[in-house]
Protein backbone atom coordinates (compact mmCIF):
# COMPACT_ATOMS: atom_id res chain seq x y z
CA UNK A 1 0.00 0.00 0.00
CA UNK A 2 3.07 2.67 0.82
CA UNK A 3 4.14 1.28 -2.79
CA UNK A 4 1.39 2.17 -4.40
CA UNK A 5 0.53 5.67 -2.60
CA UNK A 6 4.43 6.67 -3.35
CA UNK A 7 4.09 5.86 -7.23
CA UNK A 8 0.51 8.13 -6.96
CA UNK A 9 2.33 10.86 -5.31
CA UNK A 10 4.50 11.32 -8.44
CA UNK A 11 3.14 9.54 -11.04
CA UNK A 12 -0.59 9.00 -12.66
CA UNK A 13 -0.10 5.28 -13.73
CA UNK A 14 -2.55 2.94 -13.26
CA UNK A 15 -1.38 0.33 -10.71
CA UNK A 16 -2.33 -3.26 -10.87
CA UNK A 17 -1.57 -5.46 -8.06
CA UNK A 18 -1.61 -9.41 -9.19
CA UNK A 19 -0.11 -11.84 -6.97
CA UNK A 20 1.80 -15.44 -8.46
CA UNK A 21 -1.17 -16.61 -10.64
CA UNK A 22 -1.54 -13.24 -12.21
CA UNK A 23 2.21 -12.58 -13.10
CA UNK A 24 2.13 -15.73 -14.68
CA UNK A 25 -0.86 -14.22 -17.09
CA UNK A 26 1.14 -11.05 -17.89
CA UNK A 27 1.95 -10.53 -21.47
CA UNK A 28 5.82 -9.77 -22.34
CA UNK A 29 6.31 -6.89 -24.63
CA UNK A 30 3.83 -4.55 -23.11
CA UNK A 31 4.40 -1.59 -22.12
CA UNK A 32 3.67 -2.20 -18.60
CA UNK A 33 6.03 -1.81 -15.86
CA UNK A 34 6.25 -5.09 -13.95
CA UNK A 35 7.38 -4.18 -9.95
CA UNK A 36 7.65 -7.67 -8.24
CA UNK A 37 8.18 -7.58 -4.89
CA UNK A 38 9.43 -11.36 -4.70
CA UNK A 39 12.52 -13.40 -5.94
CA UNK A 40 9.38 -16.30 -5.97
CA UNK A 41 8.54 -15.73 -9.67
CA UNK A 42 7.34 -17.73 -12.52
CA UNK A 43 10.44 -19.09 -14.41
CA UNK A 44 9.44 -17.80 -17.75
CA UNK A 45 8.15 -14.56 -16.75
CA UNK A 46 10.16 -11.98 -18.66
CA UNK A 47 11.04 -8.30 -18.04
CA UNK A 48 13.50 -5.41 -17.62
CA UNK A 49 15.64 -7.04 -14.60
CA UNK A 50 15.01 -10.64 -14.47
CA UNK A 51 18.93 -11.78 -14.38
CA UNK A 52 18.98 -9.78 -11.17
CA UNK A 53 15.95 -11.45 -9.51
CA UNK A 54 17.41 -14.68 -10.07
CA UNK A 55 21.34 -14.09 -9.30
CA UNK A 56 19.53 -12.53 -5.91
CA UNK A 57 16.98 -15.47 -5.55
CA UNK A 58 20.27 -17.56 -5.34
CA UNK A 59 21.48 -16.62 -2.01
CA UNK A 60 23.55 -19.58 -1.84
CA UNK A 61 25.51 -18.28 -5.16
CA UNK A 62 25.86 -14.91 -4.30
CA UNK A 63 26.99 -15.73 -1.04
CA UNK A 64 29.98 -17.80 -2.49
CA UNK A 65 30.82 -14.63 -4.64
CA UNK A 66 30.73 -12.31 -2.03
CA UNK A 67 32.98 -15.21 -0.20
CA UNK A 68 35.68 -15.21 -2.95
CA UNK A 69 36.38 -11.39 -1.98
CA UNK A 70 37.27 -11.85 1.21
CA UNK A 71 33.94 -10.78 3.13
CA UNK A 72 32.21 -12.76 5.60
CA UNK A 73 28.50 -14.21 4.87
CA UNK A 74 25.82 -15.06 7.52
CA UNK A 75 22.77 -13.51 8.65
CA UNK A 76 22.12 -9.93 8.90
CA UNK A 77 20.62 -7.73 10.44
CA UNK A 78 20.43 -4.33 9.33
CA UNK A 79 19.86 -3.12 5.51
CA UNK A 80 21.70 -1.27 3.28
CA UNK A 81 19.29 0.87 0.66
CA UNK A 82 21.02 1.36 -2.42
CA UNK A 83 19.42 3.83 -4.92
CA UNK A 84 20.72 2.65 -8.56
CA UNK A 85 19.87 5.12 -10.62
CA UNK A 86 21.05 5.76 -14.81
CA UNK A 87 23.98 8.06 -13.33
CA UNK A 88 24.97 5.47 -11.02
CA UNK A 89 24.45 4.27 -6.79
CA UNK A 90 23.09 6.33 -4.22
CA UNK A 91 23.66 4.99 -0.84
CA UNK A 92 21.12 5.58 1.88
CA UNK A 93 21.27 5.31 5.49
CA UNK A 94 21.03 2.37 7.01
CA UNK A 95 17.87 0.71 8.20
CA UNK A 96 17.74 -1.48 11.75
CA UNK A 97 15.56 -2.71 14.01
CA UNK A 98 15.04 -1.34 17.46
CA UNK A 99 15.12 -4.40 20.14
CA UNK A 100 12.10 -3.53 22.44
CA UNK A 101 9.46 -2.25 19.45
CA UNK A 102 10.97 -4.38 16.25
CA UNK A 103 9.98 -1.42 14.28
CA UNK A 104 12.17 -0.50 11.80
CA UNK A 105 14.61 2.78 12.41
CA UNK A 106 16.77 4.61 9.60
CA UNK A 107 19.28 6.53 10.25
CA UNK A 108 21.48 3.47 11.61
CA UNK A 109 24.92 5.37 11.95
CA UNK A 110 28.23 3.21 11.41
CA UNK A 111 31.77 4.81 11.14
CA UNK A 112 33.76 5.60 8.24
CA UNK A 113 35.42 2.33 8.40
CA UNK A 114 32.01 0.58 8.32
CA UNK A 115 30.72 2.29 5.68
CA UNK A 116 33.46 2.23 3.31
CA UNK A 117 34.01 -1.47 2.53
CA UNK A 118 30.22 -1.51 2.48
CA UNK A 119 29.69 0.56 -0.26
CA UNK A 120 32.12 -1.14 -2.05
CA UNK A 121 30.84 -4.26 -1.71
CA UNK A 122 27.32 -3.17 -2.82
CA UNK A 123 28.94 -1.31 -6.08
CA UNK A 124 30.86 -4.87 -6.64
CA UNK A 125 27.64 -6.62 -6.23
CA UNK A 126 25.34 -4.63 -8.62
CA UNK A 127 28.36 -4.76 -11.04
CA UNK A 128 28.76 -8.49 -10.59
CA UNK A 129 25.56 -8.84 -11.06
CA UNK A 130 24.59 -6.06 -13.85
CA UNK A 131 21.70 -4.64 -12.08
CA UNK A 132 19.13 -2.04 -13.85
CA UNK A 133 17.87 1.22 -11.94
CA UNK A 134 15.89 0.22 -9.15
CA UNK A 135 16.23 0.21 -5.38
CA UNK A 136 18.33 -2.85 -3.46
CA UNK A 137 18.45 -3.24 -0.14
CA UNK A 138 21.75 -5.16 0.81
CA UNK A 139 21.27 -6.93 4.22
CA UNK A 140 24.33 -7.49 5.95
CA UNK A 141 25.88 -7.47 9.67
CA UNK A 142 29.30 -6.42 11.34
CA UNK A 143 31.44 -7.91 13.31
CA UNK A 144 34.34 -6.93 14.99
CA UNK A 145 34.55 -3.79 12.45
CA UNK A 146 33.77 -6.37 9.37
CA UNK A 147 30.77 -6.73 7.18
CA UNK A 148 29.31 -10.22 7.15
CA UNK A 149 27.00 -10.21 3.68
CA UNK A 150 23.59 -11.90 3.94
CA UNK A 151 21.59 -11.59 0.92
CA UNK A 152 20.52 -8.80 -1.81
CA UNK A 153 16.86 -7.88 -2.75
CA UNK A 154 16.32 -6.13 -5.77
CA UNK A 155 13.14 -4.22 -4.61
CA UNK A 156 11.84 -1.99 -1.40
CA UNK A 157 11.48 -5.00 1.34
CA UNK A 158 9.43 -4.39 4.13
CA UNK A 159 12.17 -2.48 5.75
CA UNK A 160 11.76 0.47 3.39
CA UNK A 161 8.64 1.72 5.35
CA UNK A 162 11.51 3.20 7.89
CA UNK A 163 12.33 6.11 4.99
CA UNK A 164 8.54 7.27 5.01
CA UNK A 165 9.05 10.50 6.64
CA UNK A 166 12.28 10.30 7.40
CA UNK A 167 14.33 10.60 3.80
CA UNK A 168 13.22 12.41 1.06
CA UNK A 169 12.47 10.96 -1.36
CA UNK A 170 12.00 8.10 0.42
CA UNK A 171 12.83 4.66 -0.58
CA UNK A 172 9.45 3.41 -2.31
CA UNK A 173 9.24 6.67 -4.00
CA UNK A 174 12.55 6.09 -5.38
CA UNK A 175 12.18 2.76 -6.35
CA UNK A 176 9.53 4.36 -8.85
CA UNK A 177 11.74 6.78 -9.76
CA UNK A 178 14.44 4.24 -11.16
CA UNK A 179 11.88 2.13 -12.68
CA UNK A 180 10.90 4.97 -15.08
CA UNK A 181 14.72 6.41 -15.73
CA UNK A 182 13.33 9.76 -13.94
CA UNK A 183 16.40 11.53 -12.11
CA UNK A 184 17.02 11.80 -8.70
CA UNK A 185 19.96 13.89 -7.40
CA UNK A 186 20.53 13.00 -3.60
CA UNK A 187 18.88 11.29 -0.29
CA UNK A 188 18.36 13.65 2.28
CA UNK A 189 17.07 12.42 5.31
CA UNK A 190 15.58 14.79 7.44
CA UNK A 191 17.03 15.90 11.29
CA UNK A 192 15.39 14.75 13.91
């Protein structure tokens, strides 16, 4: 629903929601936008993307990749939003989860040396990977000062929702942004 109020708050396309059965009815070669928010998609379902759904619906793959340059893999448990736009990656503040709520919280601060090898690990995984414009979210962890990779979505995940208010423009809004090559210059998000 924050999907779908962020594309009307910028755009006046006419969204249609279809879950598994009804991607499977789609017709390729339309000029529809297909937005799936799932790596569980039919196999021949084709559009703008697809390579990057699957590399990132093999965690097990990408994981071994991320392996063979000398990062750590496990599970995660903050996000990393990554903007990819046609000029290149925007990188967003990180997204966590507070312990007593479990709601979702962005700005997550880490230092320099954090953030650094981060980035550059999601650059060398959309490169590895030859992703279109669209918003990732890179979910990772640290320890001891190192980032342990965890998995890549190609799509605003549920964790997202933490930029309404917060960043402008916020993550879903962005995400709709990419997906129709329309620029977008920085991510501010706001003080509190």
């Amino acid at each position: 629903m924050a999907l779908q109020e962020a594309i009307a708050s910028v755009s006046d396309a006419e969204i249609k929601i279809v879950n598994s059965e009804g991607l499977e009815r789609l017709e390729s070669g339309t000029e529809d936008i297909i937005c799936p928010l799932t790596l569980s998609l039919p196999p021949d379902l084709s559009f703008a993307g697809r390579e990057v759904y699957r590399a990132c619906a093999d965690v097990t793959g990408m994981r071994s990749w991320v392996e063979s340059l000398d990062y750590g893999t496990g599970t995660g448990e903050y996000w990393l939003p990554i903007v990819l736009t046609a000029k290149g990656p925007l990188y967003g503040e990180a997204i966590g989860r507070e312990t007593a709520s479990q709601d979702y919280q962005q700005p997550i601060h880490f230092p320099d040396e954090v953030r650094q090898p981060l980035y550059a690990l999601a650059y060398q995984v959309l490169r590895r990977f030859e992703a279109i414009p669209s918003v990732y979210f890179l979910q990772f962890s640290v320890r001891d000062r190192g980032i342990i990779f965890d998995c890549l979505y190609p799509f605003p995940i549920e964790s997202a929702i933490a930029s309404l208010g917060v960043q402008t423009p916020d993550l879903l809004t962005c995400h709709w942004l990419c997906l129709t090559q329309q620029p977008i210059l920085d991510l501010v998000v706001k003080p509190h």
